[in-house]
C-alpha atoms as a PDB file:
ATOM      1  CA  UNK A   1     -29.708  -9.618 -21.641  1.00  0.00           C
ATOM      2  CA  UNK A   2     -27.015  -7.347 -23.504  1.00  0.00           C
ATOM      3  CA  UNK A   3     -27.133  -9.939 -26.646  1.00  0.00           C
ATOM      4  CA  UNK A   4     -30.208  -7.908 -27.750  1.00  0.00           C
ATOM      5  CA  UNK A   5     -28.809  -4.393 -26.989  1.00  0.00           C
ATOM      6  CA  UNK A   6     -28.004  -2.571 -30.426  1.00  0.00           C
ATOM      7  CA  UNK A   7     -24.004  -1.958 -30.868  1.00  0.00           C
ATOM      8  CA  UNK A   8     -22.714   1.405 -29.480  1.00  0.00           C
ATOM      9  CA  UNK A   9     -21.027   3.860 -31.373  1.00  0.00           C
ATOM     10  CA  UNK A  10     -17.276   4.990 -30.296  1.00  0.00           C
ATOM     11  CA  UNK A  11     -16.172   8.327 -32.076  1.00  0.00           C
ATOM     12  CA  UNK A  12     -18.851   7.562 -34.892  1.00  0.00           C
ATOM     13  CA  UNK A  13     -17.375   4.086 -34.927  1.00  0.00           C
ATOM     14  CA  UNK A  14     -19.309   1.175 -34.124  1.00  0.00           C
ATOM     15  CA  UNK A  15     -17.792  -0.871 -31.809  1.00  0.00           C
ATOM     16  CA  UNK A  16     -17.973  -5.208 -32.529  1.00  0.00           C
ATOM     17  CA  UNK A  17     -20.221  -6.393 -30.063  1.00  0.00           C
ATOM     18  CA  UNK A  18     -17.908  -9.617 -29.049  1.00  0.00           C
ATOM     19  CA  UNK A  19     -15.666  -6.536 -27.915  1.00  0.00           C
ATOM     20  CA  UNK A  20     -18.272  -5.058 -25.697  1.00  0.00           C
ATOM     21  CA  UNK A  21     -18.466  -6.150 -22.157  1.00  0.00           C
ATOM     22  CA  UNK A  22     -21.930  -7.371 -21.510  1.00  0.00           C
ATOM     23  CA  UNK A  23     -22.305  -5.835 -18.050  1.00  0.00           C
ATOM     24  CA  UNK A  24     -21.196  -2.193 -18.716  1.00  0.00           C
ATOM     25  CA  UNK A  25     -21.722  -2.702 -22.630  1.00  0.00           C
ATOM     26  CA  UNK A  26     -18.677  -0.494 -22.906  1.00  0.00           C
ATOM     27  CA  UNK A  27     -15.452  -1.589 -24.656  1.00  0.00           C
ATOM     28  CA  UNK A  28     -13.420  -3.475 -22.556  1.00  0.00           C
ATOM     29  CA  UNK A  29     -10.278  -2.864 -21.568  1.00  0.00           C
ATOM     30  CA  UNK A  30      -8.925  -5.617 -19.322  1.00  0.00           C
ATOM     31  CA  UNK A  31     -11.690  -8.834 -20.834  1.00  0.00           C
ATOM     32  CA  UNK A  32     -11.216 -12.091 -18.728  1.00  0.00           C
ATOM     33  CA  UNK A  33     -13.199 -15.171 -18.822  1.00  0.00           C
ATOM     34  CA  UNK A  34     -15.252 -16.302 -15.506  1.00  0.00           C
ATOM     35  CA  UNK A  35     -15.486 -19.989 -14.756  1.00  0.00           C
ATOM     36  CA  UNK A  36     -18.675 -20.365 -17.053  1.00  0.00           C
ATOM     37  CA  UNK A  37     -16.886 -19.279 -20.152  1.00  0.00           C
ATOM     38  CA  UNK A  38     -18.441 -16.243 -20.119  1.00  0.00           C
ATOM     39  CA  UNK A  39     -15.994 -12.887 -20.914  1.00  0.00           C
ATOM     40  CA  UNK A  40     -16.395  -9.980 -19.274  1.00  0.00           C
ATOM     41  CA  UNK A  41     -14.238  -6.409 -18.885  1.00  0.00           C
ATOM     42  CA  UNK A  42     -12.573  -6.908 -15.239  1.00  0.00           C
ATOM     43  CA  UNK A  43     -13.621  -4.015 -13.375  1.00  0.00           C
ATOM     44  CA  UNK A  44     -17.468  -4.719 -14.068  1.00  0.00           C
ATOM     45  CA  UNK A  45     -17.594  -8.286 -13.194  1.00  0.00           C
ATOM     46  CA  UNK A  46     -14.997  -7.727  -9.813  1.00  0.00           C
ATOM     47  CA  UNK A  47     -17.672  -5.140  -9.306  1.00  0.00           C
ATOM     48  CA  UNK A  48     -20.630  -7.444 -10.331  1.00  0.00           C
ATOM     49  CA  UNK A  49     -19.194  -9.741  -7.838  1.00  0.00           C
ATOM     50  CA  UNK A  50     -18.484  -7.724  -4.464  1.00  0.00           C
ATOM     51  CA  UNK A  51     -21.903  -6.614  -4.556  1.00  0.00           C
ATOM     52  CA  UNK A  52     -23.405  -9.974  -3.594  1.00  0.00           C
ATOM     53  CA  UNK A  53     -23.713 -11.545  -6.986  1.00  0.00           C
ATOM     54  CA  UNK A  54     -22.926 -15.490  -7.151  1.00  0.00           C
ATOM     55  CA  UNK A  55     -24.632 -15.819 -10.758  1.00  0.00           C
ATOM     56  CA  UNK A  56     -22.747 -15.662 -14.319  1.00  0.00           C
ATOM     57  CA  UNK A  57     -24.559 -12.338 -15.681  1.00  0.00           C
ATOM     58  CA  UNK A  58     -25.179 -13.740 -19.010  1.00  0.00           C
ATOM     59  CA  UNK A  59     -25.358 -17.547 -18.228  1.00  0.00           C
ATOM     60  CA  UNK A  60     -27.098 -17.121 -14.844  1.00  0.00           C
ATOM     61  CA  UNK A  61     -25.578 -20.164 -13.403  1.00  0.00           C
ATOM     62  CA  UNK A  62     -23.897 -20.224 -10.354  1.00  0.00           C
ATOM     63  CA  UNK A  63     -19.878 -18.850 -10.165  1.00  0.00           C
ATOM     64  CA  UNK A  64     -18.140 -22.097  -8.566  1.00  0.00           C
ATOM     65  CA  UNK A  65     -14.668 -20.506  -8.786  1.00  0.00           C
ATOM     66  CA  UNK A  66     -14.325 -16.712  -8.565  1.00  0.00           C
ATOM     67  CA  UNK A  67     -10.847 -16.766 -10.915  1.00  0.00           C
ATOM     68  CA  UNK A  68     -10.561 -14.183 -13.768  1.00  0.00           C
ATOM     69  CA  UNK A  69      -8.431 -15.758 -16.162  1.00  0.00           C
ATOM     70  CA  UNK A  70      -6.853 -12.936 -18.583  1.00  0.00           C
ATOM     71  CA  UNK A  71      -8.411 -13.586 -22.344  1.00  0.00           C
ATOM     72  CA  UNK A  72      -5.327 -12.295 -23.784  1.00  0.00           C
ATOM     73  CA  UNK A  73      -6.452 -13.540 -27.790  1.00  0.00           C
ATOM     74  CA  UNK A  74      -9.345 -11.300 -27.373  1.00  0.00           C
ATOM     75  CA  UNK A  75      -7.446  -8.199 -25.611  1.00  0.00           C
ATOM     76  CA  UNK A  76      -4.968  -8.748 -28.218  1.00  0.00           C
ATOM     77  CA  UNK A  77      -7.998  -8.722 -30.959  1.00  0.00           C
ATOM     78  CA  UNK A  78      -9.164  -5.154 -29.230  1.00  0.00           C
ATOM     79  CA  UNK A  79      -5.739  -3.454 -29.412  1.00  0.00           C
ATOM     80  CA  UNK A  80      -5.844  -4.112 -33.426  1.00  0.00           C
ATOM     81  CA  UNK A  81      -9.523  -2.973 -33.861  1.00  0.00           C
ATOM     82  CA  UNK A  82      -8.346   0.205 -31.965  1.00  0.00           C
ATOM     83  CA  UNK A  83      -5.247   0.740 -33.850  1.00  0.00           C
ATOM     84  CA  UNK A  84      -6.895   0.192 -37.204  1.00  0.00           C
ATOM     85  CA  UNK A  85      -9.485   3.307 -36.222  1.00  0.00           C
ATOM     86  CA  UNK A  86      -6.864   4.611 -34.911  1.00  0.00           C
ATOM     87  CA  UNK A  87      -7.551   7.861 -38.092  1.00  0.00           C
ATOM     88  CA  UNK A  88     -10.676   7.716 -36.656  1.00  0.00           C
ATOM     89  CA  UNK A  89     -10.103   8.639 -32.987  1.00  0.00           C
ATOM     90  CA  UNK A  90     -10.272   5.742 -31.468  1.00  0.00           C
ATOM     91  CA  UNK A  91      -7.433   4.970 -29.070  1.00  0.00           C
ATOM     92  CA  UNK A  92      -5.427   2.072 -28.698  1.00  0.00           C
ATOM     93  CA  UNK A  93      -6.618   0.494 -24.965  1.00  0.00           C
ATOM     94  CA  UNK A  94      -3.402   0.184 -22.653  1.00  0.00           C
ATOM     95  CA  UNK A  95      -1.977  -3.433 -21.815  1.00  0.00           C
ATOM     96  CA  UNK A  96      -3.580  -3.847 -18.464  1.00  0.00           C
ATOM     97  CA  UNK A  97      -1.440  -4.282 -15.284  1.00  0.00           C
ATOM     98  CA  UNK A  98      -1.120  -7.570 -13.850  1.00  0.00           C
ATOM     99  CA  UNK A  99      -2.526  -8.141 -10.617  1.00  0.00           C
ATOM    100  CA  UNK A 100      -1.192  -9.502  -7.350  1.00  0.00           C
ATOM    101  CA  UNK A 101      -1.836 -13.129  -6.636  1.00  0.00           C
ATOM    102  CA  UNK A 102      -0.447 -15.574  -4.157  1.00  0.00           C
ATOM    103  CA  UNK A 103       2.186 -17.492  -7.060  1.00  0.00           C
ATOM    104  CA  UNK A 104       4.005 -14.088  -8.383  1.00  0.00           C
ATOM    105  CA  UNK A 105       4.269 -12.653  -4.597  1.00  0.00           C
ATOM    106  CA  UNK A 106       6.062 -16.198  -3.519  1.00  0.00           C
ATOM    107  CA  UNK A 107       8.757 -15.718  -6.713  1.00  0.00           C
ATOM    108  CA  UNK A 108       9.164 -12.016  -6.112  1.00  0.00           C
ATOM    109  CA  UNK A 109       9.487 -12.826  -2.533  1.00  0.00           C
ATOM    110  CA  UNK A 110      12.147 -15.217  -3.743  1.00  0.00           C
ATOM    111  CA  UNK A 111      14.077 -13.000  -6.222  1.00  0.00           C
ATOM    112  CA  UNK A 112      14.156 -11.164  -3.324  1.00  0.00           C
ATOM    113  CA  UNK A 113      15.562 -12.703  -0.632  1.00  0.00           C
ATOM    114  CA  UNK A 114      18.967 -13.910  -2.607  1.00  0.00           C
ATOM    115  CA  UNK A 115      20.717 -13.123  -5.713  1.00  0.00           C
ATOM    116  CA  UNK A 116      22.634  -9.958  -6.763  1.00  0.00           C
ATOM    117  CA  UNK A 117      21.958  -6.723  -5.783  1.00  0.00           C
ATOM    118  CA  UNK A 118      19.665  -5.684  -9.553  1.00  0.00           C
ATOM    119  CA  UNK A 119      17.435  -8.698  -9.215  1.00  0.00           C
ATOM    120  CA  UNK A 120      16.979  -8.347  -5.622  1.00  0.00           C
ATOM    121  CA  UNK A 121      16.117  -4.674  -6.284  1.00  0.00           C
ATOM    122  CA  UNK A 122      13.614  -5.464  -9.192  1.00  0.00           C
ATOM    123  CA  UNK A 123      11.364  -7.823  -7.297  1.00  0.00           C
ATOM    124  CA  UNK A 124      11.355  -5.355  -4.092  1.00  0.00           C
ATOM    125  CA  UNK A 125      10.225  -2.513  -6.517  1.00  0.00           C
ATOM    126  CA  UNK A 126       7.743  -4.838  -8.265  1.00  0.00           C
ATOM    127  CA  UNK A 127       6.123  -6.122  -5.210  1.00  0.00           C
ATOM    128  CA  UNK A 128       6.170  -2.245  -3.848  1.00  0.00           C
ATOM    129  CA  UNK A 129       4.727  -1.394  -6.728  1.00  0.00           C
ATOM    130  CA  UNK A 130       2.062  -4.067  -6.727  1.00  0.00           C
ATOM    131  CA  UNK A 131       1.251  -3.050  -3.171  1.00  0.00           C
ATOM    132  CA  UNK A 132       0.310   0.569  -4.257  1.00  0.00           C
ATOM    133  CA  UNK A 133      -1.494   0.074  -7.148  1.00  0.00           C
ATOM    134  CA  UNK A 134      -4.553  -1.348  -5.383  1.00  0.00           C
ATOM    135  CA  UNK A 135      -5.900  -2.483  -1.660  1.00  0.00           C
ATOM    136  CA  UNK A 136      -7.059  -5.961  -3.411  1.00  0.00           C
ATOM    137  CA  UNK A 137      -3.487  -6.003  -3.913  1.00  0.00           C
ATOM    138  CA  UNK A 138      -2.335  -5.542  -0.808  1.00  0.00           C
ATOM    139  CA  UNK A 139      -4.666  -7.975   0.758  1.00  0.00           C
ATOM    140  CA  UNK A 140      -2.773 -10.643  -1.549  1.00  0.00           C
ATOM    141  CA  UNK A 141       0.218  -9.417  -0.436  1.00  0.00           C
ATOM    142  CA  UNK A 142      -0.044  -8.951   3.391  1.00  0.00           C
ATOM    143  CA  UNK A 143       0.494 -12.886   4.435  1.00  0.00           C
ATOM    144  CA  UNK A 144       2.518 -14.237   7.489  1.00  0.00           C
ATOM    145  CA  UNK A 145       5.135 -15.666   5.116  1.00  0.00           C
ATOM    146  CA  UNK A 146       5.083 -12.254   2.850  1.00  0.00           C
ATOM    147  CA  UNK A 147       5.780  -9.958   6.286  1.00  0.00           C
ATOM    148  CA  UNK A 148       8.081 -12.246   8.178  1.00  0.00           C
ATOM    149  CA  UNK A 149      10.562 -12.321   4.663  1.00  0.00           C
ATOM    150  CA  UNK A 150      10.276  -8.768   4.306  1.00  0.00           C
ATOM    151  CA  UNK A 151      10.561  -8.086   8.076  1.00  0.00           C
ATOM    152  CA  UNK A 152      14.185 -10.016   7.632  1.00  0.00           C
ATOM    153  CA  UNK A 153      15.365  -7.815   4.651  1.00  0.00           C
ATOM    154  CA  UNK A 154      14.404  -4.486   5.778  1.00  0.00           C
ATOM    155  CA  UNK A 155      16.647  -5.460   8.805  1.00  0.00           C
ATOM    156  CA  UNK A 156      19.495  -7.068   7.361  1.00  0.00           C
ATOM    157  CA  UNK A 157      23.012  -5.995   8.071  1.00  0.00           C
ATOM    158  CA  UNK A 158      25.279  -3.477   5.643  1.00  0.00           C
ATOM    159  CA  UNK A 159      24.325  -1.191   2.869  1.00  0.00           C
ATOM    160  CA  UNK A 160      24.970  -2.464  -0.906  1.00  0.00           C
ATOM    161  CA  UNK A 161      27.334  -1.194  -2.891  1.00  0.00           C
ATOM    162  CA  UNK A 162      26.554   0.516  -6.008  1.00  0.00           C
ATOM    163  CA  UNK A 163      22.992   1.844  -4.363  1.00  0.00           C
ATOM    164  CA  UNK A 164      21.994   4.590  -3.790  1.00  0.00           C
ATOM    165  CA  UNK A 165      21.034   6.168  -0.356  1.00  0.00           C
ATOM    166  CA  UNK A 166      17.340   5.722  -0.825  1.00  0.00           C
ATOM    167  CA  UNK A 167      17.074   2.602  -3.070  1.00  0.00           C
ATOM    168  CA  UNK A 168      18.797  -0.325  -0.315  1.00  0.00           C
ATOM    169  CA  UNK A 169      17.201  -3.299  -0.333  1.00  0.00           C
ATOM    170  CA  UNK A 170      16.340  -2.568   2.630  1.00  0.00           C
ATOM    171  CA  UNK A 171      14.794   0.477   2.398  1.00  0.00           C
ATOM    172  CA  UNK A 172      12.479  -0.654  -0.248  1.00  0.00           C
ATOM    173  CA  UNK A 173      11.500  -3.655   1.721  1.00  0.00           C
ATOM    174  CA  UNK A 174      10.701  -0.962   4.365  1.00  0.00           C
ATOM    175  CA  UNK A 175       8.733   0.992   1.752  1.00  0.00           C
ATOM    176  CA  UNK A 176       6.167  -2.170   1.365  1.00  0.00           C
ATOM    177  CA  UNK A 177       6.310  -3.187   4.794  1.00  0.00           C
ATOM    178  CA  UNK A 178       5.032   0.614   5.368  1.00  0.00           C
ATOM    179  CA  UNK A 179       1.193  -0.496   3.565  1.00  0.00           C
ATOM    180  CA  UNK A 180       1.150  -3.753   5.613  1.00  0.00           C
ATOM    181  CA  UNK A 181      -0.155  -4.043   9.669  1.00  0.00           C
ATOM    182  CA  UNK A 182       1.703  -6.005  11.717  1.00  0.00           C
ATOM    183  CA  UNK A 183       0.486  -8.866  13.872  1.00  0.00           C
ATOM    184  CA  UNK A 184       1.264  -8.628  17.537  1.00  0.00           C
ATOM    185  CA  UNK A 185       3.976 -11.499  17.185  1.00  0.00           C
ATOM    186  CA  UNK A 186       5.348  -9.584  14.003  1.00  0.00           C
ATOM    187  CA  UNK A 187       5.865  -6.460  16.052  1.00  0.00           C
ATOM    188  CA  UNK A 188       7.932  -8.237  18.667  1.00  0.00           C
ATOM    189  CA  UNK A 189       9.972  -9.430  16.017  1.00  0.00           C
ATOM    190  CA  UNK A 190      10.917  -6.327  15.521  1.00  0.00           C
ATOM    191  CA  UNK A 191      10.172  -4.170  18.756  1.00  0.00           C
ATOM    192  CA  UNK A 192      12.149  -6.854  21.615  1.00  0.00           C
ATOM    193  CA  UNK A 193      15.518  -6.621  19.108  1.00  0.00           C
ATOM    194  CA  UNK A 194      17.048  -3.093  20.144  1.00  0.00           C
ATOM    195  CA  UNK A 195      19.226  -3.237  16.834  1.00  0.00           C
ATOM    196  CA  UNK A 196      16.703  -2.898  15.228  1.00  0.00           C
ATOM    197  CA  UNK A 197      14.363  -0.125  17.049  1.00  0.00           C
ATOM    198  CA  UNK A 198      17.556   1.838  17.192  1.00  0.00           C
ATOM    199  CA  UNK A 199      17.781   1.086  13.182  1.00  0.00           C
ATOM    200  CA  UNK A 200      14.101   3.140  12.717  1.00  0.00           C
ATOM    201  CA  UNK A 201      15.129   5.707  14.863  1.00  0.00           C
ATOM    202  CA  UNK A 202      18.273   6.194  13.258  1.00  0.00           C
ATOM    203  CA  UNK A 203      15.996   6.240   9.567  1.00  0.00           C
ATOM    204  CA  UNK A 204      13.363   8.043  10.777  1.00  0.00           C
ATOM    205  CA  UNK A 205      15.567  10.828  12.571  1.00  0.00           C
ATOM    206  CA  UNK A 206      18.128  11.874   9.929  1.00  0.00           C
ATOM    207  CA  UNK A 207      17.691   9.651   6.615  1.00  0.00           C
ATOM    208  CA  UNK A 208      18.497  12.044   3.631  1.00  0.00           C
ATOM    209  CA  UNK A 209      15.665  10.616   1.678  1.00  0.00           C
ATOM    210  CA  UNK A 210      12.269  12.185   3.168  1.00  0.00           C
ATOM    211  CA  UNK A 211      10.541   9.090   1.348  1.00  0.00           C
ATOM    212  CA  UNK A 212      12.804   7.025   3.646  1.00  0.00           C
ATOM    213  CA  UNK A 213      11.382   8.775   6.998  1.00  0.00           C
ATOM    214  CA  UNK A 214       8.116   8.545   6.273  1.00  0.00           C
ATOM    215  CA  UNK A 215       8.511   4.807   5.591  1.00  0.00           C
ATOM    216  CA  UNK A 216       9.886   3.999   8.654  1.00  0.00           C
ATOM    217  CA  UNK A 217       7.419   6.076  10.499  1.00  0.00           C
ATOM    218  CA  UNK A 218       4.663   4.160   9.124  1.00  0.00           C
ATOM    219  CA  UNK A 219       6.512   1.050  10.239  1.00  0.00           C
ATOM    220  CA  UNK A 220       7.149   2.370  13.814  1.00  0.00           C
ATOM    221  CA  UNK A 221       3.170   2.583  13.733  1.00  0.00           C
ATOM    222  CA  UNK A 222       2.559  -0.462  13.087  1.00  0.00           C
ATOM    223  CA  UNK A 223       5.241  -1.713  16.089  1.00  0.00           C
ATOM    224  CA  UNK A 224       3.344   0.414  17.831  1.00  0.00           C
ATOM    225  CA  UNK A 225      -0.015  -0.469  17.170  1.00  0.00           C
ATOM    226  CA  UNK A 226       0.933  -4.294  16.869  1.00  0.00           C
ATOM    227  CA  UNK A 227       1.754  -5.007  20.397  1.00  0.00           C
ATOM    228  CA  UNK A 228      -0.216  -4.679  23.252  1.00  0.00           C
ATOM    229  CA  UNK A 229       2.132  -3.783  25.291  1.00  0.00           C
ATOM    230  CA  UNK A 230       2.190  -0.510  26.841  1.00  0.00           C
ATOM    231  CA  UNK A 231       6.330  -1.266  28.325  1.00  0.00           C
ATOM    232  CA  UNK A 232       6.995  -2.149  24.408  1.00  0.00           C
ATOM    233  CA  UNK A 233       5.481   1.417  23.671  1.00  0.00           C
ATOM    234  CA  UNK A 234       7.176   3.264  25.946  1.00  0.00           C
ATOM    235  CA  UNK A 235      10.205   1.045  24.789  1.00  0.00           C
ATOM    236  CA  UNK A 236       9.966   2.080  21.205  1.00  0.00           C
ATOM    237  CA  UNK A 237       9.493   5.817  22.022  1.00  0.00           C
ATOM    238  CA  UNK A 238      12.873   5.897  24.092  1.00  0.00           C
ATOM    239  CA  UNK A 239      14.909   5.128  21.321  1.00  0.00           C
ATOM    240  CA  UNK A 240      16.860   7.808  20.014  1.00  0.00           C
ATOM    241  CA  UNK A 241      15.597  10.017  17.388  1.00  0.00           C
ATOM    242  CA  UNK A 242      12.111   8.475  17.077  1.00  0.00           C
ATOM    243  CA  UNK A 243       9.496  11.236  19.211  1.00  0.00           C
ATOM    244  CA  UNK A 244      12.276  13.772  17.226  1.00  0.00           C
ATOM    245  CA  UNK A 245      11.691  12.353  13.827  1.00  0.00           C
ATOM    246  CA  UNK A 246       8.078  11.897  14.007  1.00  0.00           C
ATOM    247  CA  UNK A 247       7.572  15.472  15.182  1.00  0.00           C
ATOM    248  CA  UNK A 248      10.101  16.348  12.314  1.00  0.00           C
ATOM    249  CA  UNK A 249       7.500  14.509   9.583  1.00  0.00           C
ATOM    250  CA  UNK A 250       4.876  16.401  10.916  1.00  0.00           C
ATOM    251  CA  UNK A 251       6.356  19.861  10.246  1.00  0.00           C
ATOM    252  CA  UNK A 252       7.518  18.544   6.914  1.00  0.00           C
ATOM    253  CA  UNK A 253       5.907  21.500   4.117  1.00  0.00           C
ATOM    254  CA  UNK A 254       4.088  20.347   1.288  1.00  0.00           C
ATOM    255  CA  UNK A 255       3.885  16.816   2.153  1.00  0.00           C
ATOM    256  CA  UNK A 256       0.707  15.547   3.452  1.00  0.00           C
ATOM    257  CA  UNK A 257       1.832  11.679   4.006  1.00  0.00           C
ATOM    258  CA  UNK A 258       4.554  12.769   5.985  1.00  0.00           C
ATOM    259  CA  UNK A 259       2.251  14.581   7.848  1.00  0.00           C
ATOM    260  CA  UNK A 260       0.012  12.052   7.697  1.00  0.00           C
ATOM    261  CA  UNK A 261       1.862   9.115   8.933  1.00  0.00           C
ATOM    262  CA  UNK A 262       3.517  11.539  11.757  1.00  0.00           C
ATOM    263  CA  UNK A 263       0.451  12.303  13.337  1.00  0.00           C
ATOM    264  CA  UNK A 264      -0.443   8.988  13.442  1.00  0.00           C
ATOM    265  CA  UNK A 265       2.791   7.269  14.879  1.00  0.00           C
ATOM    266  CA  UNK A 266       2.367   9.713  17.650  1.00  0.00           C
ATOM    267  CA  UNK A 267      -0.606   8.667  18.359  1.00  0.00           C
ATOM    268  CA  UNK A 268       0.421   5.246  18.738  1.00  0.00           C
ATOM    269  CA  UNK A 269       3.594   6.055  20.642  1.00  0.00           C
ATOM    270  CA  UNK A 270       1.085   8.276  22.855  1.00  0.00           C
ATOM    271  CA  UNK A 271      -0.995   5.504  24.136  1.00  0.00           C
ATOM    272  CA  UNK A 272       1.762   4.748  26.987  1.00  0.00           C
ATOM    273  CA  UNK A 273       2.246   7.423  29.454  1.00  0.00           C
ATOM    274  CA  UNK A 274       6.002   7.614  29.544  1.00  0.00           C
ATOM    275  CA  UNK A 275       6.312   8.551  26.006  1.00  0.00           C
ATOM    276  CA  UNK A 276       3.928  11.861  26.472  1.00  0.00           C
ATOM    277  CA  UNK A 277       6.382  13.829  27.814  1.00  0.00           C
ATOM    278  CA  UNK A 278       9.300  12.899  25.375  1.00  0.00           C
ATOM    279  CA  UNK A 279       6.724  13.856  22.616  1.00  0.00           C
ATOM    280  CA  UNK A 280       5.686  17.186  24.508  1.00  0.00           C
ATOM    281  CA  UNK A 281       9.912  17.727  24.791  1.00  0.00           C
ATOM    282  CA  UNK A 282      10.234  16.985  21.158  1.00  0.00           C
ATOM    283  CA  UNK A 283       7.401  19.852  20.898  1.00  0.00           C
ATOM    284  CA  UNK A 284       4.770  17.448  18.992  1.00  0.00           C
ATOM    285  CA  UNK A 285       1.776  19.595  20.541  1.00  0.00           C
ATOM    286  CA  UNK A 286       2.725  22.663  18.866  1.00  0.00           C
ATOM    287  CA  UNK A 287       3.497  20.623  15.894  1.00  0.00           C
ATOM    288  CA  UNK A 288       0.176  18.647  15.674  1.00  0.00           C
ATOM    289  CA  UNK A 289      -2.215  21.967  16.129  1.00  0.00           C
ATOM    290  CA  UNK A 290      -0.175  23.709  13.843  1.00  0.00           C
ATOM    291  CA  UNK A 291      -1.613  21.135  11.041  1.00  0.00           C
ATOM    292  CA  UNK A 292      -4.655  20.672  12.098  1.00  0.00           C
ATOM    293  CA  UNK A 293      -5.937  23.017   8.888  1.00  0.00           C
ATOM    294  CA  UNK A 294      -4.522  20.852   6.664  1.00  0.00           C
ATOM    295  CA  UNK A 295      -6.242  18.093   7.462  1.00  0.00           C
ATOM    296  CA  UNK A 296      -9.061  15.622   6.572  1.00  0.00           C
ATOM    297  CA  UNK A 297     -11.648  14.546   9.011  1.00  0.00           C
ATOM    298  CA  UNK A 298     -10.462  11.001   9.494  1.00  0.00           C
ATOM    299  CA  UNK A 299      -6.706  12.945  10.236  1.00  0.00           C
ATOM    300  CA  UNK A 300      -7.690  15.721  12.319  1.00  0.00           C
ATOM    301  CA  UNK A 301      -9.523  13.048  14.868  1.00  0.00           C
ATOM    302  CA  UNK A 302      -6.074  11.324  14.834  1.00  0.00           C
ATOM    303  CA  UNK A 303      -4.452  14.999  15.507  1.00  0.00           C
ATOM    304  CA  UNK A 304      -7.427  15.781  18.352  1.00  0.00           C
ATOM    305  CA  UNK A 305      -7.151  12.474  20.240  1.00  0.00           C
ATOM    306  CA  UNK A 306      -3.151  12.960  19.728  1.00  0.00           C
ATOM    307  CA  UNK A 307      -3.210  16.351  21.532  1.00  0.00           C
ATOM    308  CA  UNK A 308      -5.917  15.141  23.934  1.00  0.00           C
ATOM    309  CA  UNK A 309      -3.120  12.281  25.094  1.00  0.00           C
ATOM    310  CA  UNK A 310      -0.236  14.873  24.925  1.00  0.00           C
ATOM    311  CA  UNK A 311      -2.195  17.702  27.193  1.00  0.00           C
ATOM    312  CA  UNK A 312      -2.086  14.462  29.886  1.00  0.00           C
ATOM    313  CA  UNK A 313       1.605  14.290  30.024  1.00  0.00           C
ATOM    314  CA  UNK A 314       3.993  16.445  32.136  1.00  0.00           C
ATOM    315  CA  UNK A 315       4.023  20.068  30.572  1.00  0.00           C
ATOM    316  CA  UNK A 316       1.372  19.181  27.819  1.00  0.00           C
ATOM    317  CA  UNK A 317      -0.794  22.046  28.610  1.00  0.00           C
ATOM    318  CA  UNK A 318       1.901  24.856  28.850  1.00  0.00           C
END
């Protein structure tokens, strides 16, 4: 095993071997301690672990509970060994981010539902933040309970004071709710309440904030793509300002997720007939082909099967 492996040098410095991890045998940088006692760097033994592996790597007994528990003594130990080479070259590791798990999303969820207006906004921006950093995040954070609260705020009556256009509490609920599907009961929550479809179309349409537009598109998608219902499609695609906004996103220069998430909430409003020709009259064909240049693979089969849908609709082939 890695106990017998002689140390490595870092910029001519040789690096303590408690400090090495014994999977990579690199310095690590975020060391946590497996259920065995063991410590390794995180990102070697989450990777040890998703490829099959059951077994402590040094120990060889079997893992009985998967938790990484943060070995913040000997992260702490690290960051002084780096800044005492520091003459030497050797930089200081950064303070690893804290990952999602089910305890902090419950209190930011909490933070977030009541309180003033600051606090309210903090945990939002945390758990948004949390959601982009990682998909292992947003697995943690996409639960019943996590949707449902969030579906509430992004929805709730009257702008706050003292905010900005783009930074409601709303809109940043929106803005995680935008990296989350929907189950089909979700997106009745939101799609058989006309306040609120005429809410997305009103965001999606003419928001100021482009960041804003996109977010709501993404949630229209997943309305869209929640509910099996083809009526609840055509529905959704009625409302005012939605084919016009998403067509709107798609023509959007220099921003590929607008683009992006565009293409791909016309796809979903596409799937019932009636909305084909409001997207043809908003002029998404011409839109969508424009793009298709710009786009990756996985995209441009959205954008084909898009245009494939629209050229069945009255005056989608003209």
């Amino acid at each position: 095993m890695p106990g017998s492996v002689a140390p490595l040098d870092l910029a001519g410095v040789t690096i303590p071997h408690h400090f090495r991890c014994p999977i990579s045998l690199e310095l690590m940088l975020d060391p946590v301690t497996v259920c065995t006692g063991q410590t390794y760097d995180r990102a070697s033994i989450e990777s040890w672990v998703a490829t099959g592996n059951t077994t402590c790597p040094v120990t060889r007994t079997r893992l009985t509970d998967f938790t990484l528990i943060p070995n913040h003594t000997l992260r702490r130990l690290i960051q002084d060994w780096c800044v005492s080479h520091r003459s030497l070259g050797v930089e200081r590791i950064p303070t690893p981010k804290q990952p999602a798990d089910a305890p902090l999303v419950r209190s930011l969820l909490a933070s977030a539902a009541v309180g003033g207006v600051a606090s309210r906004l903090a945990a939002l921006r945390r758990l948004c933040a949390l959601a982009r950093e990682s998909e292992k995040n947003r697995a943690v954070i996409s639960t019943h309970e996590t949707r449902s609260a969030l579906l509430e705020i992004a929805f709730e009556g009257g702008e706050q004071p003292g905010c900005s256009d783009a930074d409601q509490p709303a809109l940043v609920a929106m803005a995680v709710l935008s990296m989350l599907p929907l189950s089909e009961a979700e997106s009745a929550v939101v799609a058989t309440r006309p306040e609120r479809l005429h809410r997305l179309g009103e965001i999606v349409k003419g928001h100021p904030s482009t960041e804003a537009r996109i977010n709501a598109a993404a949630v229209i998608e997943s309305v869209a793509t929640g509910t099996r219902s083809a009526e609840t499609r055509a529905t959704i695609g009625g409302m005012d300002g939605v084919m016009a906004g998403l067509v709107a996103l798609v023509e959007q220069p220099g921003n590929p997720r607008a683009v992006r998430v565009g293409i791909r909430g016309l796809l979903a409003m596409c799937l019932a007939k009636e909305n084909r020709t409001r997207a043809v009259a908003a002029g998404a064909a011409a839109a969508v082909v424009r793009r298709m240049g710009e786009l990756s693979s996985s995209d441009l089969e959205r954008a084909l099967a898009t245009v494939e849908l629209l050229c069945r609709g009255e005056g989608g082939r003209e």
